[in-house]
C-alpha atoms as a PDB file:
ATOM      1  CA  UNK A   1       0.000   0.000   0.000  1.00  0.00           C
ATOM      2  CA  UNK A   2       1.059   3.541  -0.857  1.00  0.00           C
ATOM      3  CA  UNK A   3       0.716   6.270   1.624  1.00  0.00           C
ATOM      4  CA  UNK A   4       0.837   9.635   2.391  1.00  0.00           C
ATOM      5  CA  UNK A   5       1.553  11.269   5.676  1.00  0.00           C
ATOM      6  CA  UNK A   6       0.521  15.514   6.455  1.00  0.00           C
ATOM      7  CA  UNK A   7       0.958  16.965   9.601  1.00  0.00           C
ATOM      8  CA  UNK A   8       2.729  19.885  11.262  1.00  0.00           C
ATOM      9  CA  UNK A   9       4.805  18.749  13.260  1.00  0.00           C
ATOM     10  CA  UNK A  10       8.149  17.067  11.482  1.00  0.00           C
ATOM     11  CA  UNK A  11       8.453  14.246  14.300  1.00  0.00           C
ATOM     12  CA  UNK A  12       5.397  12.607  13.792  1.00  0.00           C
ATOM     13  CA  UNK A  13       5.390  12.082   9.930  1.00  0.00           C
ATOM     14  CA  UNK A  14       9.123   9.912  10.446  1.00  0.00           C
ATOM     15  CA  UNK A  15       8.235   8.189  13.265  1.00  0.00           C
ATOM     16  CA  UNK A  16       4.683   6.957  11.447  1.00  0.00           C
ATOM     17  CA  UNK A  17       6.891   6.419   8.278  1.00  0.00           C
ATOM     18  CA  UNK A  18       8.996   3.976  10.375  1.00  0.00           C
ATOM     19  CA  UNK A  19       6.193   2.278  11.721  1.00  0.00           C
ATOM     20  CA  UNK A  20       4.894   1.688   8.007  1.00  0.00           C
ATOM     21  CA  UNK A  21       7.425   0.283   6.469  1.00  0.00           C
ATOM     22  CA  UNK A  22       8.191  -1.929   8.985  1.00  0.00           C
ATOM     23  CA  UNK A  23       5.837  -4.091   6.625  1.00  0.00           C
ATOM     24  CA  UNK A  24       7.779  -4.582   3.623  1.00  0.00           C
ATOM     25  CA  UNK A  25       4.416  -4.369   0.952  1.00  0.00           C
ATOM     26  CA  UNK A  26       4.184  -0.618   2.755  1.00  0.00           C
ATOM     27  CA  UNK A  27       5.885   2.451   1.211  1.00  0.00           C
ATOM     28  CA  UNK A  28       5.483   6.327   2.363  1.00  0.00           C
ATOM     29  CA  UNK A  29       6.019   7.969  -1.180  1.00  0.00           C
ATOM     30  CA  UNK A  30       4.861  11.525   0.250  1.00  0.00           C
ATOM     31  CA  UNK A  31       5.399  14.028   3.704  1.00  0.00           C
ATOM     32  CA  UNK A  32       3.602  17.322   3.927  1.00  0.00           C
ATOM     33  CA  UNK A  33       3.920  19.886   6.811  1.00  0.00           C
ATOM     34  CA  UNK A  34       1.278  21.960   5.221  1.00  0.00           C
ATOM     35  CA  UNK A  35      -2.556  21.472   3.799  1.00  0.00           C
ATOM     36  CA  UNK A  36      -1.387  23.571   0.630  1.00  0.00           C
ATOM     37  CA  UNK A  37       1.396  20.993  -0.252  1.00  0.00           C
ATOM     38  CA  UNK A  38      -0.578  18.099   0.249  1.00  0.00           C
ATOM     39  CA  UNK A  39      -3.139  19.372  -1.880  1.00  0.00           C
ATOM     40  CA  UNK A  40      -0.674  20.116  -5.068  1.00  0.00           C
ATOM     41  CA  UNK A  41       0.536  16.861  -4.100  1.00  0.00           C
ATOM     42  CA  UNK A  42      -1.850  14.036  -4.058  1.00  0.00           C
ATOM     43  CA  UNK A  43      -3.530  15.672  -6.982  1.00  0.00           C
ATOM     44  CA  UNK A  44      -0.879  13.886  -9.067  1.00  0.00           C
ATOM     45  CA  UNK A  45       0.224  10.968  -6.714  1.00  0.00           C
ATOM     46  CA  UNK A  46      -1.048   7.887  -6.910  1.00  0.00           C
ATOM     47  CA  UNK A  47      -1.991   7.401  -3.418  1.00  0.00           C
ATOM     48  CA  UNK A  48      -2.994   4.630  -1.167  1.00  0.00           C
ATOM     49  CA  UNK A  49      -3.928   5.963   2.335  1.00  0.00           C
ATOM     50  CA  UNK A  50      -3.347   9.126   3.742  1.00  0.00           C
ATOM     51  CA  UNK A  51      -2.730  10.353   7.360  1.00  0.00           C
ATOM     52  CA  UNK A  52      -3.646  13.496   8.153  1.00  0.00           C
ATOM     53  CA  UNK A  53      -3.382  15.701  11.756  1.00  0.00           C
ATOM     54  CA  UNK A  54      -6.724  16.841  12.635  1.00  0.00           C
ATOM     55  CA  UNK A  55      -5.635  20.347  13.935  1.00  0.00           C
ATOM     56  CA  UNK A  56      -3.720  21.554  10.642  1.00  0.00           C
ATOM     57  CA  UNK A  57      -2.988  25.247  10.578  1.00  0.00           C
ATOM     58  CA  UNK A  58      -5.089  27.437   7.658  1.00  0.00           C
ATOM     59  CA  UNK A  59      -6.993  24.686   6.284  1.00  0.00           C
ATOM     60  CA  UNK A  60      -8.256  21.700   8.918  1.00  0.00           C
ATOM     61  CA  UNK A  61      -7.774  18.318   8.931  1.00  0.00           C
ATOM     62  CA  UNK A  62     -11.440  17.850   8.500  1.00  0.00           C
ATOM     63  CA  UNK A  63     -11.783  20.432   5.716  1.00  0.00           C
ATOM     64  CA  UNK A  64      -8.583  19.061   3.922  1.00  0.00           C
ATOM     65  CA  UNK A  65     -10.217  15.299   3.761  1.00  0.00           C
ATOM     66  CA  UNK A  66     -13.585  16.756   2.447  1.00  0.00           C
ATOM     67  CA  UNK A  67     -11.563  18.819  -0.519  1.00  0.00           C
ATOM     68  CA  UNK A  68      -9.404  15.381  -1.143  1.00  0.00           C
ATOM     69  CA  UNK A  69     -12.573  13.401  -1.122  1.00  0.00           C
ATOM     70  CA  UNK A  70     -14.049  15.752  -3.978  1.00  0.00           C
ATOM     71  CA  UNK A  71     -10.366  15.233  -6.062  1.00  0.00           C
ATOM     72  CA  UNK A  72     -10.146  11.393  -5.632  1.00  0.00           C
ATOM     73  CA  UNK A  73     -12.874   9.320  -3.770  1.00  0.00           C
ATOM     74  CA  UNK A  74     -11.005   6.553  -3.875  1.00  0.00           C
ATOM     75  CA  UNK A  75      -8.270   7.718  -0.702  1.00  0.00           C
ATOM     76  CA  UNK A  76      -8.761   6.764   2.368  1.00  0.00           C
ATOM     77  CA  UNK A  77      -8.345   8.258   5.636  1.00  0.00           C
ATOM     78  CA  UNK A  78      -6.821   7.812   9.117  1.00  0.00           C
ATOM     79  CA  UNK A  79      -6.474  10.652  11.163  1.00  0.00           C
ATOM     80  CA  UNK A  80      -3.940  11.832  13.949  1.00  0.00           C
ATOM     81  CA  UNK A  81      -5.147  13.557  16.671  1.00  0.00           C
ATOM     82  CA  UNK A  82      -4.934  14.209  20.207  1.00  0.00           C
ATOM     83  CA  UNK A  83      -8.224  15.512  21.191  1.00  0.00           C
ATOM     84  CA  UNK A  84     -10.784  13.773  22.344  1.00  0.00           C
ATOM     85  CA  UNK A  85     -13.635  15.903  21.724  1.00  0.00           C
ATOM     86  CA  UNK A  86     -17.042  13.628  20.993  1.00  0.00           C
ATOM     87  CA  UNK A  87     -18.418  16.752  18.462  1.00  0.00           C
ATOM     88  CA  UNK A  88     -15.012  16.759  16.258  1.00  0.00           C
ATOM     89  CA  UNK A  89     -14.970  13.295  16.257  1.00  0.00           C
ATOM     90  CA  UNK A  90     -17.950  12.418  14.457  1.00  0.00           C
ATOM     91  CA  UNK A  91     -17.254  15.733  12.508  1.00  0.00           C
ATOM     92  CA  UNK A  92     -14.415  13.260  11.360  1.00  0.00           C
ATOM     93  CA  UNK A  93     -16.354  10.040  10.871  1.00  0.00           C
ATOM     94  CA  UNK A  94     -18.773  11.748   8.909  1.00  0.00           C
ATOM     95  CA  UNK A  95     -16.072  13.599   6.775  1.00  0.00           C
ATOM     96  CA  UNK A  96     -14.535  10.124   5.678  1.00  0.00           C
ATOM     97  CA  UNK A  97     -12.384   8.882   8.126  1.00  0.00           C
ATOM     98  CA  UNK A  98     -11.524   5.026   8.660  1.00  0.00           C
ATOM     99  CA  UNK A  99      -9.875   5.192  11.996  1.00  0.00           C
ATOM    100  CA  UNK A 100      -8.250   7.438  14.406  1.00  0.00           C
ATOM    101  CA  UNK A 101      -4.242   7.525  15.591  1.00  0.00           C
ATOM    102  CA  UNK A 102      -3.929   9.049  19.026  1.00  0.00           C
ATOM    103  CA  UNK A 103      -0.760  10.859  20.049  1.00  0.00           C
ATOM    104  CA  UNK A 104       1.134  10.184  21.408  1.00  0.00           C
ATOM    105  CA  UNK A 105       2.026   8.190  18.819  1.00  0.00           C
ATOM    106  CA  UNK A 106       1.559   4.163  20.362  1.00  0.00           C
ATOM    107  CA  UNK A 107       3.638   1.659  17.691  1.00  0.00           C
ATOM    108  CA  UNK A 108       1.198  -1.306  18.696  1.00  0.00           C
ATOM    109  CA  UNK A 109      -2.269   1.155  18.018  1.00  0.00           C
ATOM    110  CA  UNK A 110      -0.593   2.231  14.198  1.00  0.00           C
ATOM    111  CA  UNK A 111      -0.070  -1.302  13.593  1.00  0.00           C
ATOM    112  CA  UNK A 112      -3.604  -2.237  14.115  1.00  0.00           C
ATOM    113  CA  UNK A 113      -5.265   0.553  12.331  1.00  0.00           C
ATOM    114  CA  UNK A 114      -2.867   0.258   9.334  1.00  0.00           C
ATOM    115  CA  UNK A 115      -3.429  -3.627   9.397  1.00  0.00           C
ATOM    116  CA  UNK A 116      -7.337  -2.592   9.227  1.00  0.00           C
ATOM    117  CA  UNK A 117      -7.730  -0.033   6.942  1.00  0.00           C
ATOM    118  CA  UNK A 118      -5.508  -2.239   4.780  1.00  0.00           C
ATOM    119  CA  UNK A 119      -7.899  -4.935   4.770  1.00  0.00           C
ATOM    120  CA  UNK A 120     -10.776  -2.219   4.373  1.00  0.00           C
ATOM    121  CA  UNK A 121      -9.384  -1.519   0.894  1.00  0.00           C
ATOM    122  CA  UNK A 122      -9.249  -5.458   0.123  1.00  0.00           C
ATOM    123  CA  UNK A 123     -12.972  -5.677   0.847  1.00  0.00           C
ATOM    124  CA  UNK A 124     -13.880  -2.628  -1.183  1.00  0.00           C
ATOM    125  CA  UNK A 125     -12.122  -4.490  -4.369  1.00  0.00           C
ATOM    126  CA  UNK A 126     -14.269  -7.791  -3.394  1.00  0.00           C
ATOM    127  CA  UNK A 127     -16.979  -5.839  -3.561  1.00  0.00           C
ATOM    128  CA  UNK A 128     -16.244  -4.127  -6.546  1.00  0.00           C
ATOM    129  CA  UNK A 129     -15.923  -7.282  -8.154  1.00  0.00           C
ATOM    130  CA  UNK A 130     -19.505  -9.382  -6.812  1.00  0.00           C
ATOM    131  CA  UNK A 131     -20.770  -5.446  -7.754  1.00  0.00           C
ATOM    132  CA  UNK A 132     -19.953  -6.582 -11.217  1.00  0.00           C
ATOM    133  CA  UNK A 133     -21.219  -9.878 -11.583  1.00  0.00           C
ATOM    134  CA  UNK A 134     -24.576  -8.837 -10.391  1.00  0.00           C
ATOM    135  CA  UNK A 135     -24.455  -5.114 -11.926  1.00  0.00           C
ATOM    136  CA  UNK A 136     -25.288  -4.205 -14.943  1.00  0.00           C
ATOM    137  CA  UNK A 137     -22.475  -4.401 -17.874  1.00  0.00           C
ATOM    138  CA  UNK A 138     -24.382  -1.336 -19.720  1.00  0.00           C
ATOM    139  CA  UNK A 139     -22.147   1.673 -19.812  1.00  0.00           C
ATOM    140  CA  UNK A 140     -22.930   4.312 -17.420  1.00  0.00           C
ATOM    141  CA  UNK A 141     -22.991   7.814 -17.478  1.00  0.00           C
ATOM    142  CA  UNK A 142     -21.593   9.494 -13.787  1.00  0.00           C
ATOM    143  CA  UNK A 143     -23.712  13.175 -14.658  1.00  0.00           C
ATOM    144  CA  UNK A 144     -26.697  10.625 -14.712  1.00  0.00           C
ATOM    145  CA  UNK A 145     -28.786  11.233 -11.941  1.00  0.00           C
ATOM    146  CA  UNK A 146     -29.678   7.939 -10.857  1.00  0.00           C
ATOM    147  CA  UNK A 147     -25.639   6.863 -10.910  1.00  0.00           C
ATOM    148  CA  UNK A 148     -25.208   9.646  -8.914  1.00  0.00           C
ATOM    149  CA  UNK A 149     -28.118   8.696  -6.166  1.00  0.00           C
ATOM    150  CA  UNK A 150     -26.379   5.398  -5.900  1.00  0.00           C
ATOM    151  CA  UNK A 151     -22.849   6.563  -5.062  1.00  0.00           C
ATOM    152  CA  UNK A 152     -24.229   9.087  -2.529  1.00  0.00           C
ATOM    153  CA  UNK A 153     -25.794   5.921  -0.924  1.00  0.00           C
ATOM    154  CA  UNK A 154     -23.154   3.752  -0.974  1.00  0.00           C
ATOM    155  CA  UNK A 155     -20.956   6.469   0.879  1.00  0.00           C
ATOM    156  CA  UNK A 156     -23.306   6.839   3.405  1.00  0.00           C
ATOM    157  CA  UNK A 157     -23.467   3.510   3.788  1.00  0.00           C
ATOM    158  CA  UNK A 158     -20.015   3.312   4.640  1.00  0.00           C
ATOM    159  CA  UNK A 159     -19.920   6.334   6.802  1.00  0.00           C
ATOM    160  CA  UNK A 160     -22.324   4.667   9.013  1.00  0.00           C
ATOM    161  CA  UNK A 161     -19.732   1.607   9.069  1.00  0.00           C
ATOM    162  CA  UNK A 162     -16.945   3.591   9.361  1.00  0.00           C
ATOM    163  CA  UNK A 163     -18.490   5.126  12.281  1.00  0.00           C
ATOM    164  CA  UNK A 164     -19.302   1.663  13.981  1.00  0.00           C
ATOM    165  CA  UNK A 165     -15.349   0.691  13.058  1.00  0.00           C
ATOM    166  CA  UNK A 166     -16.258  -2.150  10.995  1.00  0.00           C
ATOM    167  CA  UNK A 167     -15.433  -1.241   7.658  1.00  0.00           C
ATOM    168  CA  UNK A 168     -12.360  -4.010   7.554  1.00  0.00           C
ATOM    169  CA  UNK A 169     -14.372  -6.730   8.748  1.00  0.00           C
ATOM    170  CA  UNK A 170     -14.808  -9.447   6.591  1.00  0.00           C
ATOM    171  CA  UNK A 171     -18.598  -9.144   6.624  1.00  0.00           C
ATOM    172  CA  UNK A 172     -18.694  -5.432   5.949  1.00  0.00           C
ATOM    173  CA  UNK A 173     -18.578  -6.013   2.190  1.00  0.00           C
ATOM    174  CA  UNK A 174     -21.474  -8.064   2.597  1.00  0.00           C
ATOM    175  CA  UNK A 175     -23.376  -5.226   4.314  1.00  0.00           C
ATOM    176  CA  UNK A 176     -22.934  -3.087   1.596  1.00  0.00           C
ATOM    177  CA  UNK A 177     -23.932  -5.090  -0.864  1.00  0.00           C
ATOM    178  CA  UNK A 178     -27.329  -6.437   1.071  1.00  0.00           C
ATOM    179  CA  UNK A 179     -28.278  -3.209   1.657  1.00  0.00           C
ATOM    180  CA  UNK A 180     -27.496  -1.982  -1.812  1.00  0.00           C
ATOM    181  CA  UNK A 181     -29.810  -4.360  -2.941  1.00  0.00           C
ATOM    182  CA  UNK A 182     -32.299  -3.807  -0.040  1.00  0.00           C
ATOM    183  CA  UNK A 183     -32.719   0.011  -1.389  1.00  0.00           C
ATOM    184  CA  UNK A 184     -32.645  -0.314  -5.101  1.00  0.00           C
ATOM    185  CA  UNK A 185     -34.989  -3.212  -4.765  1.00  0.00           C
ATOM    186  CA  UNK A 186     -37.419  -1.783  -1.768  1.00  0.00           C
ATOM    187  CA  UNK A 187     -37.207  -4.535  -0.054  1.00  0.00           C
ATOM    188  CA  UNK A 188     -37.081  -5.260   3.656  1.00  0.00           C
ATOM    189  CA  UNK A 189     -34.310  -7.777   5.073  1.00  0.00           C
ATOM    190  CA  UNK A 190     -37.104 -10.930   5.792  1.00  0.00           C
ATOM    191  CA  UNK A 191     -37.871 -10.723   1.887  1.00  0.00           C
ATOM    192  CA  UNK A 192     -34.170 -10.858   0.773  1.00  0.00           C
ATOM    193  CA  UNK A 193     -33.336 -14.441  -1.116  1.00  0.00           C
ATOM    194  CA  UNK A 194     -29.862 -15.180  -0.456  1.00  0.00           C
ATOM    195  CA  UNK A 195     -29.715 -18.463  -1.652  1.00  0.00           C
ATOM    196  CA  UNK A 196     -30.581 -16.673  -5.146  1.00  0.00           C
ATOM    197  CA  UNK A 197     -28.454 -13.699  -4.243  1.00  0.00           C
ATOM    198  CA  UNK A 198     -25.478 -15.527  -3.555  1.00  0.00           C
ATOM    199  CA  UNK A 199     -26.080 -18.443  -5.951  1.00  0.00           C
ATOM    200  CA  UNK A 200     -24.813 -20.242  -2.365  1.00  0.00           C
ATOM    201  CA  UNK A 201     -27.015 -23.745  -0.538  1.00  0.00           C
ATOM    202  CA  UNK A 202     -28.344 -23.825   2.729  1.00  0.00           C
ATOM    203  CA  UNK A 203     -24.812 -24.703   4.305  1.00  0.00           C
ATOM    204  CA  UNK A 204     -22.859 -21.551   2.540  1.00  0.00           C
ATOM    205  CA  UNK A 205     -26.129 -19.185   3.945  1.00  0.00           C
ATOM    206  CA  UNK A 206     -25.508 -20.279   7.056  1.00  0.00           C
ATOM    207  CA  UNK A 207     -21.484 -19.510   6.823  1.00  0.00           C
ATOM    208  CA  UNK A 208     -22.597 -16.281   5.377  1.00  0.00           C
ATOM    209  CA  UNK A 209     -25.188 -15.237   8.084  1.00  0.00           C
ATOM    210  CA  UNK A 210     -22.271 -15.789  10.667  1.00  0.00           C
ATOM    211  CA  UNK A 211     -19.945 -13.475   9.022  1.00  0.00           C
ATOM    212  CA  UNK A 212     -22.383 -10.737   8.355  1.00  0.00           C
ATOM    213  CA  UNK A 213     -23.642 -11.553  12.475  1.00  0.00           C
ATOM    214  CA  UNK A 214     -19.936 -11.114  13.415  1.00  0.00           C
ATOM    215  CA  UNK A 215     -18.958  -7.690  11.822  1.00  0.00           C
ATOM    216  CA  UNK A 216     -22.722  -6.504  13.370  1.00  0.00           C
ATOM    217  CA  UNK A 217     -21.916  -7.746  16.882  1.00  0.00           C
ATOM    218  CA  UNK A 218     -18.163  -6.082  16.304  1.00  0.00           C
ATOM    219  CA  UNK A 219     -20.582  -2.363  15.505  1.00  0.00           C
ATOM    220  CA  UNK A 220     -22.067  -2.815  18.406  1.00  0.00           C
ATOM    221  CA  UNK A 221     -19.258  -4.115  20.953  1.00  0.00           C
ATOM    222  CA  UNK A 222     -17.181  -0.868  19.256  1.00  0.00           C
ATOM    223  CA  UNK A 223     -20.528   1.559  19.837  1.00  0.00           C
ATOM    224  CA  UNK A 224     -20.901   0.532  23.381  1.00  0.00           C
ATOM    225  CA  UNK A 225     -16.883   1.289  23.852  1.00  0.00           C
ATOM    226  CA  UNK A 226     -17.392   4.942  22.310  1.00  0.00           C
ATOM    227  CA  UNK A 227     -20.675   5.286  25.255  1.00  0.00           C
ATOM    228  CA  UNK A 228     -17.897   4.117  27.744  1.00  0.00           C
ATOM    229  CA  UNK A 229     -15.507   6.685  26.192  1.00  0.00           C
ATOM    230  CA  UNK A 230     -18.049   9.926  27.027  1.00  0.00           C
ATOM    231  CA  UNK A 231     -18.760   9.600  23.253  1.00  0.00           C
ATOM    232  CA  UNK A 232     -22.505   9.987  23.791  1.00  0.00           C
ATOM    233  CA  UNK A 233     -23.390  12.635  21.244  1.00  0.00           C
ATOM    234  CA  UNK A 234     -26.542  12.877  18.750  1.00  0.00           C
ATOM    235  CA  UNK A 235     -24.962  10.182  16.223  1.00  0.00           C
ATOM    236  CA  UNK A 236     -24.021   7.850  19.181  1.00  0.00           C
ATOM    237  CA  UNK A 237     -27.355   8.080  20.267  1.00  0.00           C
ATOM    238  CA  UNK A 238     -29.034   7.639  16.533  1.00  0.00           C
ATOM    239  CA  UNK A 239     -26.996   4.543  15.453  1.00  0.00           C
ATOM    240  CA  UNK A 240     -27.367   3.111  18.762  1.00  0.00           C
ATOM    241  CA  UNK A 241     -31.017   2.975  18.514  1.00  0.00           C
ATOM    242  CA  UNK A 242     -31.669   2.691  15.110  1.00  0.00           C
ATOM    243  CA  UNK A 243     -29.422  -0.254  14.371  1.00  0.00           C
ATOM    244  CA  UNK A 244     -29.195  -2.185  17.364  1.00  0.00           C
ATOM    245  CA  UNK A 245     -32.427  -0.442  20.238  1.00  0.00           C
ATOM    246  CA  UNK A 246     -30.445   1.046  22.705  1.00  0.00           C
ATOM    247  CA  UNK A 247     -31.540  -1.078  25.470  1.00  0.00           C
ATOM    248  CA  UNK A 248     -29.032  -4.144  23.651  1.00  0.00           C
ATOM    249  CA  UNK A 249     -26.053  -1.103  23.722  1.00  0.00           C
ATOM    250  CA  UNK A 250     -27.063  -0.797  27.258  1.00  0.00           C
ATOM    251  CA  UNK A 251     -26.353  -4.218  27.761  1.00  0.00           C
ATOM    252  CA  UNK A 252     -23.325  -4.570  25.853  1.00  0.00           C
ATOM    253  CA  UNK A 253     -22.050  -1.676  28.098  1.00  0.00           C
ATOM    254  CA  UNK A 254     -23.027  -3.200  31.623  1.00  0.00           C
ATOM    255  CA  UNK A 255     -21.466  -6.755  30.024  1.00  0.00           C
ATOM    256  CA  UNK A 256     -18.063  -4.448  29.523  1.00  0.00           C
ATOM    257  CA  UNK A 257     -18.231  -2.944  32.842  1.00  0.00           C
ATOM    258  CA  UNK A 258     -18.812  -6.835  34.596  1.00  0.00           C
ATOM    259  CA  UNK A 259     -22.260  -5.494  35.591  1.00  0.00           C
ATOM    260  CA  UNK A 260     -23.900  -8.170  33.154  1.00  0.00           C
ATOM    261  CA  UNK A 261     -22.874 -12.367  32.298  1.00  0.00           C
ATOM    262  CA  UNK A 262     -23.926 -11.449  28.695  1.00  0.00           C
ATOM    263  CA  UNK A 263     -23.929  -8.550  26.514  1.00  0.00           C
ATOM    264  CA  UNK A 264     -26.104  -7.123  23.846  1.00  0.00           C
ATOM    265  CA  UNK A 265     -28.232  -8.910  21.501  1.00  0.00           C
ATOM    266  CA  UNK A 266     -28.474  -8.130  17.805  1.00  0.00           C
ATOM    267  CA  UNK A 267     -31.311  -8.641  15.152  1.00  0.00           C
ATOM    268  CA  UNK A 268     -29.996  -8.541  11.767  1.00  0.00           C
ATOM    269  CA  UNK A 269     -33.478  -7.923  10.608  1.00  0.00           C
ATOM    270  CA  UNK A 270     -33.411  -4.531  12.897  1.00  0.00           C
ATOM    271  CA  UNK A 271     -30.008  -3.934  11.809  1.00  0.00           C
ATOM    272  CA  UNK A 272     -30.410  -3.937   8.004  1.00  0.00           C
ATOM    273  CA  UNK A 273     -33.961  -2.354   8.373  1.00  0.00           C
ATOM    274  CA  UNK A 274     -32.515   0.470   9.915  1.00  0.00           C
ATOM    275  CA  UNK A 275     -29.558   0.933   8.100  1.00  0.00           C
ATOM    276  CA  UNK A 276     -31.931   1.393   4.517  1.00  0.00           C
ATOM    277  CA  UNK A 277     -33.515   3.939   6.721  1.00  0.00           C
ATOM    278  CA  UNK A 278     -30.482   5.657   7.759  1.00  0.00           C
ATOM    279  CA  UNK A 279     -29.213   6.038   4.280  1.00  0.00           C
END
């Protein structure tokens, strides 16, 4: 993977850089200091993953990421930041961002998230590719309207799984496709055919089922986490009943605290059902 590393502050950008290519397929082919340069930059790099420090001087880390976005959807994001504030946070989510680095910098933390986002970008090509045996092979205009409709869905979509932390999962590119189909189709979860979706028997349902359960149960163990971490803002509270009824995050966060034997329970049926209507 190819990335690309902005922030401020000179230290941070080697020591990250270090970190990276401590994995031998990982290369840091750019450094900025300031938003201007990474602009003119990854406007003509071909560019992986990019790291960006939330509190940039002049432009914002947040603001940066939405004017990258617009110049190549394809980047993704992890963000450095020490602050902890619950508002810029899901300012951050919202804006695009896979995962957050807290500084100080922690070598076993950049691991993880770079291991993740990494396989993030793995499930976005499988998806790409059962997107094209089941899409259409008629050629496409992107001013068309409708083409248009169903990009803005997809990336809320994965907003809302970015936000739950289970975009590298290896269930999450089932999500998106289910409830791609879900919307275009109209139709609720209970009337989805898998068996004919898939082309898959009874057996390979079930397999799926327990993926897709897994990477939901991961949402909600991660949502419950952010209510532990004073996260509890308007999107906290939205996703948490909306997806999963907040009495089941609840429960999940008294099971985390040793106040409960088991945690939350999760109904794929409420789950997907509220996702279409989140999107």
């Amino acid at each position: 993977m190819k990335f690309y590393i902005i922030d401020d502050d000179p230290a941070i950008p080697k020591m990250l850089q270090q970190i990276i290519e401590q994995d031998s397929q990982n290369t840091v082919i750019g450094i900025a200091n300031s938003s201007k340069k990474a602009l003119s930059e990854l406007f003509l790099m071909d560019v992986d993953i990019v790291l960006i420090d939330l509190l940039m001087p002049n432009i914002s880390g947040i603001e940066l990421i939405k004017r990258l976005s617009a110049l190549k959807p394809q980047l993704r994001f992890i963000m450095i930041s020490q602050v902890k504030d619950a508002e810029l946070r899901a300012e951050a989510y919202e804006a695009g961002i896979e995962f957050f680095i807290d500084k100080p910098i922690n070598v076993i933390e950049v691991h993880s998230v770079i291991k993740r986002v990494c396989q993030s970008l793995q499930m976005a090509t499988k998806l790409d590719n059962i997107q094209k045996v089941i899409g259409t092979t008629e050629p496409i205009h992107a001013y068309d309207p409708s083409v248009q409709r169903k990009q803005m869905t997809k990336e809320k979509t994965m907003s809302i799984l970015r936000f739950l932390g289970i975009t590298s999962e290896a269930g999450s590119a089932d999500i998106l496709l289910i409830s791609k189909l879900m919307n275009e189709q109209n139709l609720r979860f209970n009337e989805l055919n898998f068996n004919d979706i898939y082309q898959i028997n009874d057996r390979e349902k079930k397999v799926l089922l327990q993926r897709i359960r897994r990477a939901v149960k991961t949402g909600l163990i991660n949502l419950a986490n952010m209510f532990l971490d004073g996260l509890d803002d308007e999107i906290s509270l939205e996703y948490a009943n909306a997806l999963y009824e907040y009495k089941n995050v609840r429960h999940e966060i008294d099971y985390l605290q040793g106040k409960r034997a088991v945690g939350g329970k999760i109904s794929l049926k409420h789950f997907f059902d509220g996702l279409i209507q989140e999107i």
